[in-house]
PDB file of N, CA and C in Angstrom:
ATOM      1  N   UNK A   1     -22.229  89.890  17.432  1.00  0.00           N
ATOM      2  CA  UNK A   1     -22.607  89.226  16.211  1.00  0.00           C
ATOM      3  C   UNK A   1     -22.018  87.815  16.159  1.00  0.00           C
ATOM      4  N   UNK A   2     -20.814  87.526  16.605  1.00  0.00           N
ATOM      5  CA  UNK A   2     -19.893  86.573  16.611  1.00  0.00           C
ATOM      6  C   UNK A   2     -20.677  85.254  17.516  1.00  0.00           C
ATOM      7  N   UNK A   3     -20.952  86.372  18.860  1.00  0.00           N
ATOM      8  CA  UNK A   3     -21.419  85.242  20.009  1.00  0.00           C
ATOM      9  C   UNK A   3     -23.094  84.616  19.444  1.00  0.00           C
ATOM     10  N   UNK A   4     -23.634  85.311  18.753  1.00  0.00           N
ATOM     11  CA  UNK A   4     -25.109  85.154  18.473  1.00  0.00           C
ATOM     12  C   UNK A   4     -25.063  83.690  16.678  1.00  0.00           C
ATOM     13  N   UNK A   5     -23.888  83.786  16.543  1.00  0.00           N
ATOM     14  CA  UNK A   5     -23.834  82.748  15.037  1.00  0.00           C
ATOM     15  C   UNK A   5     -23.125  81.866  16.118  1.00  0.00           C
ATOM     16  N   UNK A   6     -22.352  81.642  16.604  1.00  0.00           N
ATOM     17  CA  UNK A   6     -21.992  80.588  17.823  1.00  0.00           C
ATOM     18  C   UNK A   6     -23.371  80.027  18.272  1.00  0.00           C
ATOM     19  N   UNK A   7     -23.948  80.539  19.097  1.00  0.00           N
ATOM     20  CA  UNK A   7     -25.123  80.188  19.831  1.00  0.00           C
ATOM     21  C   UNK A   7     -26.229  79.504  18.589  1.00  0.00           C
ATOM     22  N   UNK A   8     -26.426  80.253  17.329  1.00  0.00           N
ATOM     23  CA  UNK A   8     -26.816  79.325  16.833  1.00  0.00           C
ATOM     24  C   UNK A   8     -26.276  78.419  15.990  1.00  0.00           C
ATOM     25  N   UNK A   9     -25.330  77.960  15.595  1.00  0.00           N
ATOM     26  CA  UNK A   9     -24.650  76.408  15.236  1.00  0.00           C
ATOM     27  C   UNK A   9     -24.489  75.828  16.931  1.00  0.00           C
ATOM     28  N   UNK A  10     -24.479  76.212  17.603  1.00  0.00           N
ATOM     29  CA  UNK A  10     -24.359  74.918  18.677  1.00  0.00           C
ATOM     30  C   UNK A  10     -26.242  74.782  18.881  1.00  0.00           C
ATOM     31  N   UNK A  11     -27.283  75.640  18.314  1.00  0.00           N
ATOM     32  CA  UNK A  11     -28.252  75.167  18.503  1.00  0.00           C
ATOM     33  C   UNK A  11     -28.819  74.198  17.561  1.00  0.00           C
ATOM     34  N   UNK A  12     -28.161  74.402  16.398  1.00  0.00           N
ATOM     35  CA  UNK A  12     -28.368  73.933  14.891  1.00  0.00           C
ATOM     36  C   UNK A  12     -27.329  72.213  15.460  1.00  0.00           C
ATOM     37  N   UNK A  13     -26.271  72.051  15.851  1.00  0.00           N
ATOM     38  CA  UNK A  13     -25.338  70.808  16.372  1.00  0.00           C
ATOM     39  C   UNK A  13     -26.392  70.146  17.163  1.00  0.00           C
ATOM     40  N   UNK A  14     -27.025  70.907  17.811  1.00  0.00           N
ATOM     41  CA  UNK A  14     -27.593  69.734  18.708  1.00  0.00           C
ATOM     42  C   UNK A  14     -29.028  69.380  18.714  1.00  0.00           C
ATOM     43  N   UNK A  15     -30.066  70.121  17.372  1.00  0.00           N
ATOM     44  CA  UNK A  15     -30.700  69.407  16.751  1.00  0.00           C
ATOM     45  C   UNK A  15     -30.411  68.502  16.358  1.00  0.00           C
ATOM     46  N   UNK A  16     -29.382  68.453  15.436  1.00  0.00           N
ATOM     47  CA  UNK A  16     -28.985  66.923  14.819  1.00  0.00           C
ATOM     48  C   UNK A  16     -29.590  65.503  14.792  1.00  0.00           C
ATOM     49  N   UNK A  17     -28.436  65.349  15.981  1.00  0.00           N
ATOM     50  CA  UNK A  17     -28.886  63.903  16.381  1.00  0.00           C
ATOM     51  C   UNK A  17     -30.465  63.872  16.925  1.00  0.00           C
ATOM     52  N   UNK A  18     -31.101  64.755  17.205  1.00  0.00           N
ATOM     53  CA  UNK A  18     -32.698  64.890  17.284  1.00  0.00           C
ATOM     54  C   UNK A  18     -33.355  64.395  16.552  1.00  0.00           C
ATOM     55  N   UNK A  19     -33.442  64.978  14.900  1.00  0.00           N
ATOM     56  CA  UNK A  19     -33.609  64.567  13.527  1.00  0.00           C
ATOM     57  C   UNK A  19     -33.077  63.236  13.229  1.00  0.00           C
ATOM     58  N   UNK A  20     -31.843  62.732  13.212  1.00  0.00           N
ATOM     59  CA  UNK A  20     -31.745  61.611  12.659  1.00  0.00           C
ATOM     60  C   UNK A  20     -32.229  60.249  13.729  1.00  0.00           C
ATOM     61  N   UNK A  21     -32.552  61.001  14.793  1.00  0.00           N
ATOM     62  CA  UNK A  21     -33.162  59.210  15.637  1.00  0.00           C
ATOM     63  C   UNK A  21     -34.646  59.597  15.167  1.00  0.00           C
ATOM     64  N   UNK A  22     -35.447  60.112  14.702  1.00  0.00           N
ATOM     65  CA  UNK A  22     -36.458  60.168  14.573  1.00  0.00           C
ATOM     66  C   UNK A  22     -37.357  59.234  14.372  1.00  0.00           C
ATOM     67  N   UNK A  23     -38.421  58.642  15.125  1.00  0.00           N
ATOM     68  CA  UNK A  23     -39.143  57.937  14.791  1.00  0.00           C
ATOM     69  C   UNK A  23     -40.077  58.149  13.514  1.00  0.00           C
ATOM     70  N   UNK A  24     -40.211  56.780  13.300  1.00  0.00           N
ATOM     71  CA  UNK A  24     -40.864  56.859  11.826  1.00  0.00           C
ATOM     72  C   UNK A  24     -42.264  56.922  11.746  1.00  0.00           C
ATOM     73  N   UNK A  25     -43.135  57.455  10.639  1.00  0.00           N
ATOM     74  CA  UNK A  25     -44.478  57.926  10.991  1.00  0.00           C
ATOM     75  C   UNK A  25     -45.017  56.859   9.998  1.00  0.00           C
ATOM     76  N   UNK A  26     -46.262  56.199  10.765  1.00  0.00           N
ATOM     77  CA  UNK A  26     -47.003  55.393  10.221  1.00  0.00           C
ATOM     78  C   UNK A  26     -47.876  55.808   8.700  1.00  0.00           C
ATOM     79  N   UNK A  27     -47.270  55.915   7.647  1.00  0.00           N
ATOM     80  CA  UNK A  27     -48.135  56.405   6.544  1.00  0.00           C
ATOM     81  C   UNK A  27     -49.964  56.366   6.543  1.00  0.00           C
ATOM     82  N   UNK A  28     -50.776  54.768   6.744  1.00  0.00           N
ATOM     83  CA  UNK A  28     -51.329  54.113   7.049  1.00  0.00           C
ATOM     84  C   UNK A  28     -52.822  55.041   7.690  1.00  0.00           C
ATOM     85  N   UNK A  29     -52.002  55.518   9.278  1.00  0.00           N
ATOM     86  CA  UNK A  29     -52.665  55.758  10.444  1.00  0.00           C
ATOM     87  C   UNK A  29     -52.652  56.947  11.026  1.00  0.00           C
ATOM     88  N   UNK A  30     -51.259  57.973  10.485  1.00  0.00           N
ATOM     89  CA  UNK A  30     -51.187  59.102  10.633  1.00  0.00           C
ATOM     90  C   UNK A  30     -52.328  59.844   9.988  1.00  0.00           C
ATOM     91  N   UNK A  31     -52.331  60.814  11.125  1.00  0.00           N
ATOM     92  CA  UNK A  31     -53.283  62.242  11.228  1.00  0.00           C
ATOM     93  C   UNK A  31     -52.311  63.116   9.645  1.00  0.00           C
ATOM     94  N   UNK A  32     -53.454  64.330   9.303  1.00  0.00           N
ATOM     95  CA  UNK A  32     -52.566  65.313   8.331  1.00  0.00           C
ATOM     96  C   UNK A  32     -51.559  65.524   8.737  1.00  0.00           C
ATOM     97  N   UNK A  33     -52.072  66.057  10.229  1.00  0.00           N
ATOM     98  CA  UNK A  33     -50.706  67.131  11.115  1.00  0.00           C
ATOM     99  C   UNK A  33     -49.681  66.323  11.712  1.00  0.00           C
ATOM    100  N   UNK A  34     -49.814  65.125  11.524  1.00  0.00           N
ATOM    101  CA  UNK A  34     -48.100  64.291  12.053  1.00  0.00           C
ATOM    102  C   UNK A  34     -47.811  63.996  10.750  1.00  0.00           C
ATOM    103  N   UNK A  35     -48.123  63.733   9.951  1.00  0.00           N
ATOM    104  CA  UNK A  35     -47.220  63.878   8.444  1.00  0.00           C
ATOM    105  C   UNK A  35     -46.291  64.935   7.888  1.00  0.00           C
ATOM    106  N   UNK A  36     -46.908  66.220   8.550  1.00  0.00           N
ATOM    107  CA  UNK A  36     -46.520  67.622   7.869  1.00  0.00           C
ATOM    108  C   UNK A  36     -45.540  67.706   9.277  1.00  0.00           C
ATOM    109  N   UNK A  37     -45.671  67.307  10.564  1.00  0.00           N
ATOM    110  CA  UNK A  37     -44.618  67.171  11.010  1.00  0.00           C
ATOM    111  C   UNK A  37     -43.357  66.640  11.010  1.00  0.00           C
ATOM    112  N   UNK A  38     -43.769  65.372  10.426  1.00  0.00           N
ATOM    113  CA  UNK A  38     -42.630  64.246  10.768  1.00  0.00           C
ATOM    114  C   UNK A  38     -42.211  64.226   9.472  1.00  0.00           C
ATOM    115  N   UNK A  39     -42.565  64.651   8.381  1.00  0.00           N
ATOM    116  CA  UNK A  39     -41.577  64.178   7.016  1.00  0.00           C
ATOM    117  C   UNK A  39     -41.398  65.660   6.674  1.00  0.00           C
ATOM    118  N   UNK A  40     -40.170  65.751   5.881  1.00  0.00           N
ATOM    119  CA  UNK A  40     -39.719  66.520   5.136  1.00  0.00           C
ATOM    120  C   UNK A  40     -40.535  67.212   4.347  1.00  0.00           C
ATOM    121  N   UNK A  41     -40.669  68.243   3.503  1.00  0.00           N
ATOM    122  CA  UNK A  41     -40.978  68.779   2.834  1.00  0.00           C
ATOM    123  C   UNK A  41     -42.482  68.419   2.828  1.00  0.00           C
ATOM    124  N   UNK A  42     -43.261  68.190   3.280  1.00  0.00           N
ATOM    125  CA  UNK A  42     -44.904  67.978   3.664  1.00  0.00           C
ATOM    126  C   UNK A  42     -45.348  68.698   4.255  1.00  0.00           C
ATOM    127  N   UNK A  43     -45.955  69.549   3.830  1.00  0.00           N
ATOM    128  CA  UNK A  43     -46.595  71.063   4.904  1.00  0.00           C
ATOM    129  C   UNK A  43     -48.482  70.513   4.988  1.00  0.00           C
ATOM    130  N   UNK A  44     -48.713  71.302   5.078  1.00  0.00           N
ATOM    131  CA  UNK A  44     -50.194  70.961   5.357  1.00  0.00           C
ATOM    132  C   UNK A  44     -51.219  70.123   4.005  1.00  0.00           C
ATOM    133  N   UNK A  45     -50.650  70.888   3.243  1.00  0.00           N
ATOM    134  CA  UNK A  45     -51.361  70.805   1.891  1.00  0.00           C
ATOM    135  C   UNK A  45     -51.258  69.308   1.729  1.00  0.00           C
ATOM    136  N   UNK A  46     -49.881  68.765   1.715  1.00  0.00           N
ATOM    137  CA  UNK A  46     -49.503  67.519   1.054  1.00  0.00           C
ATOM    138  C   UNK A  46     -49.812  66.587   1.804  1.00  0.00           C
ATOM    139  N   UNK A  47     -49.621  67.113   2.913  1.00  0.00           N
ATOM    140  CA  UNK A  47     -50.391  66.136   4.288  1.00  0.00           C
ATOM    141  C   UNK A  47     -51.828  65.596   4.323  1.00  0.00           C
ATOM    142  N   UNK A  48     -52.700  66.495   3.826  1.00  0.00           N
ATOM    143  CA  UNK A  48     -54.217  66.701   3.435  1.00  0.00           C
ATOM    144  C   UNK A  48     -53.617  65.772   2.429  1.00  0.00           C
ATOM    145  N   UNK A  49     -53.545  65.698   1.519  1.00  0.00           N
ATOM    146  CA  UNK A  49     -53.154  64.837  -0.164  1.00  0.00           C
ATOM    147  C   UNK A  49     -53.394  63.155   0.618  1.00  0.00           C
ATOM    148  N   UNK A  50     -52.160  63.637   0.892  1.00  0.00           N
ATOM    149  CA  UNK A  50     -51.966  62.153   1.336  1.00  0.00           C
ATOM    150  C   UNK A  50     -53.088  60.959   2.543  1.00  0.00           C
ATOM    151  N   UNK A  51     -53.568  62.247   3.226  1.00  0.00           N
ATOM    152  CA  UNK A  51     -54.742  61.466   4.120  1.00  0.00           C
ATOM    153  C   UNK A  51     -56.206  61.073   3.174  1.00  0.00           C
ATOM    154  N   UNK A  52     -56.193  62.330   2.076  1.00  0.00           N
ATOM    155  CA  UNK A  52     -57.435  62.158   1.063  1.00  0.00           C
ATOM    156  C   UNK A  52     -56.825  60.943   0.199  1.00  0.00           C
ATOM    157  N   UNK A  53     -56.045  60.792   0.076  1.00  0.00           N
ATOM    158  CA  UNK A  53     -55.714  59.652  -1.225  1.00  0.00           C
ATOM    159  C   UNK A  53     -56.093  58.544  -0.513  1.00  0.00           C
ATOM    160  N   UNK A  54     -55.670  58.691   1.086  1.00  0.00           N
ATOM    161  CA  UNK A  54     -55.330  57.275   1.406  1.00  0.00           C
ATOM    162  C   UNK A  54     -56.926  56.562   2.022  1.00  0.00           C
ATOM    163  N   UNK A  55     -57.509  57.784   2.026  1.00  0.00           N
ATOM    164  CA  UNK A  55     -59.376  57.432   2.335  1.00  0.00           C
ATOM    165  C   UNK A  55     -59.816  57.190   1.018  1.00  0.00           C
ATOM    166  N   UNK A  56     -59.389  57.403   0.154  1.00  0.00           N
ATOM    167  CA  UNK A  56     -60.100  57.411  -1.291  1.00  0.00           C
ATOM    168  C   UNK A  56     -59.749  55.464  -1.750  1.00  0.00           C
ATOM    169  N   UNK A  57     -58.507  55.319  -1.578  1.00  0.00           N
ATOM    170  CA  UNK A  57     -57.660  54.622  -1.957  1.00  0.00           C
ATOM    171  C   UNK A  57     -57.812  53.356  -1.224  1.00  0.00           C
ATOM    172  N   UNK A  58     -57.661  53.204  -0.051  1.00  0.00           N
ATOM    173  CA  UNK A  58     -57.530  52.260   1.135  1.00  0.00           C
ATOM    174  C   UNK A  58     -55.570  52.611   1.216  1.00  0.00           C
ATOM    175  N   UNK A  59     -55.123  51.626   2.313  1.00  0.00           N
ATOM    176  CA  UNK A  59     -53.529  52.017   3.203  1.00  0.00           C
ATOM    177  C   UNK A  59     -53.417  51.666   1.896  1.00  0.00           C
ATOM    178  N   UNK A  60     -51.976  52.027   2.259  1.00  0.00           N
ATOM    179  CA  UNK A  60     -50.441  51.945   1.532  1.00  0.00           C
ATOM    180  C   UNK A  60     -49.844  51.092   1.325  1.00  0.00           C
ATOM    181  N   UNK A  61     -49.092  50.292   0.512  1.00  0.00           N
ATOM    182  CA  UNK A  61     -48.958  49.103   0.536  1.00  0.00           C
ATOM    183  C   UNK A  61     -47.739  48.902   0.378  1.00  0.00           C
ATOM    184  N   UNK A  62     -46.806  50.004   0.310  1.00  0.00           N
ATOM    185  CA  UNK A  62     -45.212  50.564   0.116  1.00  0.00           C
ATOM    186  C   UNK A  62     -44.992  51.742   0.436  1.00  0.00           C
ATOM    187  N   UNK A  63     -44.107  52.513   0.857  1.00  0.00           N
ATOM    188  CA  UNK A  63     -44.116  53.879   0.677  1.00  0.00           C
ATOM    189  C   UNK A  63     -43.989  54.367  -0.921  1.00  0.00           C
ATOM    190  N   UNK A  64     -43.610  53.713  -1.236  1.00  0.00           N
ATOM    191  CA  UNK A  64     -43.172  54.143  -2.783  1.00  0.00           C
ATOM    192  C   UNK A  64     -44.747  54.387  -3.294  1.00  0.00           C
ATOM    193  N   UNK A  65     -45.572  54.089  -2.966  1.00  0.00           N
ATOM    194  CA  UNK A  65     -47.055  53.808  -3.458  1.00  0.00           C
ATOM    195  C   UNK A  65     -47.430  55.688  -3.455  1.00  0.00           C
ATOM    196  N   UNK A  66     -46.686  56.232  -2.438  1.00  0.00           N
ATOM    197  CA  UNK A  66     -47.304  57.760  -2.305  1.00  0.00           C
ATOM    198  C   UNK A  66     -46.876  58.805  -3.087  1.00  0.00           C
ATOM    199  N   UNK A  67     -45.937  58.456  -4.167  1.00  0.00           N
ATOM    200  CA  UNK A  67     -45.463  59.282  -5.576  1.00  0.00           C
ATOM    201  C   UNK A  67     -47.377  59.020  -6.416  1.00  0.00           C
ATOM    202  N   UNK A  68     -47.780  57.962  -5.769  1.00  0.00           N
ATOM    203  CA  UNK A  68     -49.327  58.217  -6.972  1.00  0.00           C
ATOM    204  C   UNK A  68     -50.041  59.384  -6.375  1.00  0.00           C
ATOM    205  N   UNK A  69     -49.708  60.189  -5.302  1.00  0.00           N
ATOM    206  CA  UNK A  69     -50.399  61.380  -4.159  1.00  0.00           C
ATOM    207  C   UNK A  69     -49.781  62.603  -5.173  1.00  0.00           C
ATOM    208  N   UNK A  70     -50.666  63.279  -5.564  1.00  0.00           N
ATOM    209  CA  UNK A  70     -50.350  64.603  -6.225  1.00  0.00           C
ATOM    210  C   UNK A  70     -49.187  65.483  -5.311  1.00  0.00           C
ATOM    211  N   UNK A  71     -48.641  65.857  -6.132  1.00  0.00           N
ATOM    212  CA  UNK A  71     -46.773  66.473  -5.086  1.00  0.00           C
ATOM    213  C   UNK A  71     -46.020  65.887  -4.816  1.00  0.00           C
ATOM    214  N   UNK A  72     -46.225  64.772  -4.805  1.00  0.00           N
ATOM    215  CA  UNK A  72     -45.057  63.567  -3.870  1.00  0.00           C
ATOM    216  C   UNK A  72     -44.701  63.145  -5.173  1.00  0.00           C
ATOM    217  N   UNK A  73     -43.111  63.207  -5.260  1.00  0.00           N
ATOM    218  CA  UNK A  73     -42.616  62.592  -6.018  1.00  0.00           C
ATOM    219  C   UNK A  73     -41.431  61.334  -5.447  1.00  0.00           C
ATOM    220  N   UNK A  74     -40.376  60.709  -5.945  1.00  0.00           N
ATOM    221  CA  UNK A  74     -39.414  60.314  -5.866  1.00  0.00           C
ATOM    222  C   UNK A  74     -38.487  61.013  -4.910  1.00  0.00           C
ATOM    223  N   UNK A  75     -37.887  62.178  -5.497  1.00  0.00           N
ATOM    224  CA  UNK A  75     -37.202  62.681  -4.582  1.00  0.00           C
ATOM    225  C   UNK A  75     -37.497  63.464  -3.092  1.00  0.00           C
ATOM    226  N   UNK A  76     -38.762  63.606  -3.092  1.00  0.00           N
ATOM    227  CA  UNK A  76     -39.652  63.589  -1.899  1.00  0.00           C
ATOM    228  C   UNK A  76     -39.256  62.376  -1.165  1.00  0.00           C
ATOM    229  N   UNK A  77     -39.879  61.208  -1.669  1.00  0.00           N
ATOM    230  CA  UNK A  77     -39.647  59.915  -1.085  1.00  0.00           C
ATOM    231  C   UNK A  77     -38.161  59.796  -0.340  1.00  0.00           C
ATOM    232  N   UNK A  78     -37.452  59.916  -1.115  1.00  0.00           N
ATOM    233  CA  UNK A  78     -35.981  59.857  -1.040  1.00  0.00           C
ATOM    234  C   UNK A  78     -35.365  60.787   0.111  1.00  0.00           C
ATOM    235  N   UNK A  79     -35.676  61.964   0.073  1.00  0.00           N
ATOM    236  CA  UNK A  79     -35.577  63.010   1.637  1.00  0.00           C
ATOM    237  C   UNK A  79     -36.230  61.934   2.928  1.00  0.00           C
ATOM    238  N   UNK A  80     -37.507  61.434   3.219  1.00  0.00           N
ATOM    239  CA  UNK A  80     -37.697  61.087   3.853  1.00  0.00           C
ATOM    240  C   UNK A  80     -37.296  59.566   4.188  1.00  0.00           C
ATOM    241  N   UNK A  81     -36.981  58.988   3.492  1.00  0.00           N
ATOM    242  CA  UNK A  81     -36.560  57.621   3.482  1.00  0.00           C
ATOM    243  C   UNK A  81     -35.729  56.775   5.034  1.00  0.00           C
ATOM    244  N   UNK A  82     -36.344  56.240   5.725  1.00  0.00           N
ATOM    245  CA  UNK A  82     -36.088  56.241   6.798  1.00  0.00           C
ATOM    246  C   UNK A  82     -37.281  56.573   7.932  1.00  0.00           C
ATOM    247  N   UNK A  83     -37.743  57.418   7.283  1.00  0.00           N
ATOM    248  CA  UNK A  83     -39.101  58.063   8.239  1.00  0.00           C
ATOM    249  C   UNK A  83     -40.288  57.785   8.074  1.00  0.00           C
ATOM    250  N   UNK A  84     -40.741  56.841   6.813  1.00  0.00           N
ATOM    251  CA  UNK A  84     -41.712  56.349   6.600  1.00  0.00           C
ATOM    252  C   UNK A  84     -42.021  54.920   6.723  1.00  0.00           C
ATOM    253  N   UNK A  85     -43.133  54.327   7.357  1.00  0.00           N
ATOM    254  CA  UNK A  85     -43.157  52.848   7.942  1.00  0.00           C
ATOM    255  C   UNK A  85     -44.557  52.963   7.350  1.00  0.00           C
ATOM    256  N   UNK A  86     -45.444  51.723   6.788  1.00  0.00           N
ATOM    257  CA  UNK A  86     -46.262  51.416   6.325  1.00  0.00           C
ATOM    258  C   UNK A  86     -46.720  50.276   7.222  1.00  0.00           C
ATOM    259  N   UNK A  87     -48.234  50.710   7.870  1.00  0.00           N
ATOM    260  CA  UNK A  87     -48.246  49.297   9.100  1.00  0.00           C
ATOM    261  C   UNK A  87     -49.249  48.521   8.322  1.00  0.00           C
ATOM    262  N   UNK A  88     -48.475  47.043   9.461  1.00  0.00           N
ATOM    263  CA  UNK A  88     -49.108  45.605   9.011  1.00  0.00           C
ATOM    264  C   UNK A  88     -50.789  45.982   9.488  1.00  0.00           C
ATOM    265  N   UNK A  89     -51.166  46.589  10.213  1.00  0.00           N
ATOM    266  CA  UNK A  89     -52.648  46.026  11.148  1.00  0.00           C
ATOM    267  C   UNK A  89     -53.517  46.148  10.431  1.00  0.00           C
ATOM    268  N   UNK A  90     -53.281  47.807   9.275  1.00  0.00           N
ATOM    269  CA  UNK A  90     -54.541  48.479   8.677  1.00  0.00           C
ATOM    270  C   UNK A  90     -54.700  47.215   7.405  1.00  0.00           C
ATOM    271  N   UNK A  91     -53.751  46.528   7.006  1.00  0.00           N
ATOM    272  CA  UNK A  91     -54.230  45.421   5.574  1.00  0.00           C
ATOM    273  C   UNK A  91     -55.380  44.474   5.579  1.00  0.00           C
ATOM    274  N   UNK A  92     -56.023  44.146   6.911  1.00  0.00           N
ATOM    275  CA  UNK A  92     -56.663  43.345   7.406  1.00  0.00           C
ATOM    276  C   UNK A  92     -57.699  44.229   7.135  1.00  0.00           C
ATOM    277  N   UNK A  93     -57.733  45.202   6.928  1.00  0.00           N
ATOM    278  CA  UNK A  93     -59.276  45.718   7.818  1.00  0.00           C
ATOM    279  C   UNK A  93     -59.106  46.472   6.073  1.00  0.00           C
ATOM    280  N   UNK A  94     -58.236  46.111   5.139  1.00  0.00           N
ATOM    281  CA  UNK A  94     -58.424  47.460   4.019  1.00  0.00           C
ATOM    282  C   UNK A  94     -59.233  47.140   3.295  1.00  0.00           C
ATOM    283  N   UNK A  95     -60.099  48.302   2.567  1.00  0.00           N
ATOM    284  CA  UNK A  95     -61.235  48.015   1.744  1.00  0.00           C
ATOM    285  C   UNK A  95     -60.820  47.630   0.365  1.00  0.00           C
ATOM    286  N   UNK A  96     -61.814  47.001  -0.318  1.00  0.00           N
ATOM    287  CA  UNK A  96     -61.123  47.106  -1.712  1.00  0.00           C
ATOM    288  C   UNK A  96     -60.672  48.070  -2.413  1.00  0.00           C
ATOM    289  N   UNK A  97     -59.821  47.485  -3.382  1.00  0.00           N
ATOM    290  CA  UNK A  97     -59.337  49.030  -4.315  1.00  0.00           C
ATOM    291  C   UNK A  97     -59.978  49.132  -5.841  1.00  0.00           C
ATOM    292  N   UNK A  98     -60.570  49.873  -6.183  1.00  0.00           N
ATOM    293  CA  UNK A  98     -61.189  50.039  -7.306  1.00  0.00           C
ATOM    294  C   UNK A  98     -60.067  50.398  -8.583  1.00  0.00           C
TER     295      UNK A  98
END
């Protein structure tokens, strides 16, 4: 029992530093399924949210912009903070916003 909670905190230790170099996911350009990967608390559902808002909507223009995405709040934001990048390329090409 002893050796098996060992084995996992040294598996849980060396995730770690895995998680915190994490590259950051393009809000913008990301697919559902690299959202619900790469951020926190985003499972499929919110992932879908956020790709429908952002077709409805045109890109992102902050991250902070994705508390207007049904589920996403602040402290959502705030877990991921660090992991979210909003790219320059898609502004050029964004449609208007109604």
């Amino acid at each position: 029992m002893i050796r098996l909670f060992l084995r996992s905190l040294v598996a849980c230790i060396c995730l770690i530093p895995w998680l915190a170099f994490a590259d950051p996911v393009d809000i913008n350009s990301a697919s559902a399924e690299q959202l619900s990967e790469s951020l926190q608390g985003v499972g499929p559902a919110k992932a879908a949210a956020i790709v429908a808002y952002r077709e409805q909507h045109g890109p992102f223009r902050s991250p902070q912009e994705l508390t207007n995405v049904k589920g996403i709040g602040d402290s959502l934001l705030e877990k991921n903070q660090g992991l979210i990048k909003v790219g320059q390329a898609e502004h050029a090409a964004a449609p208007q916003r109604r």
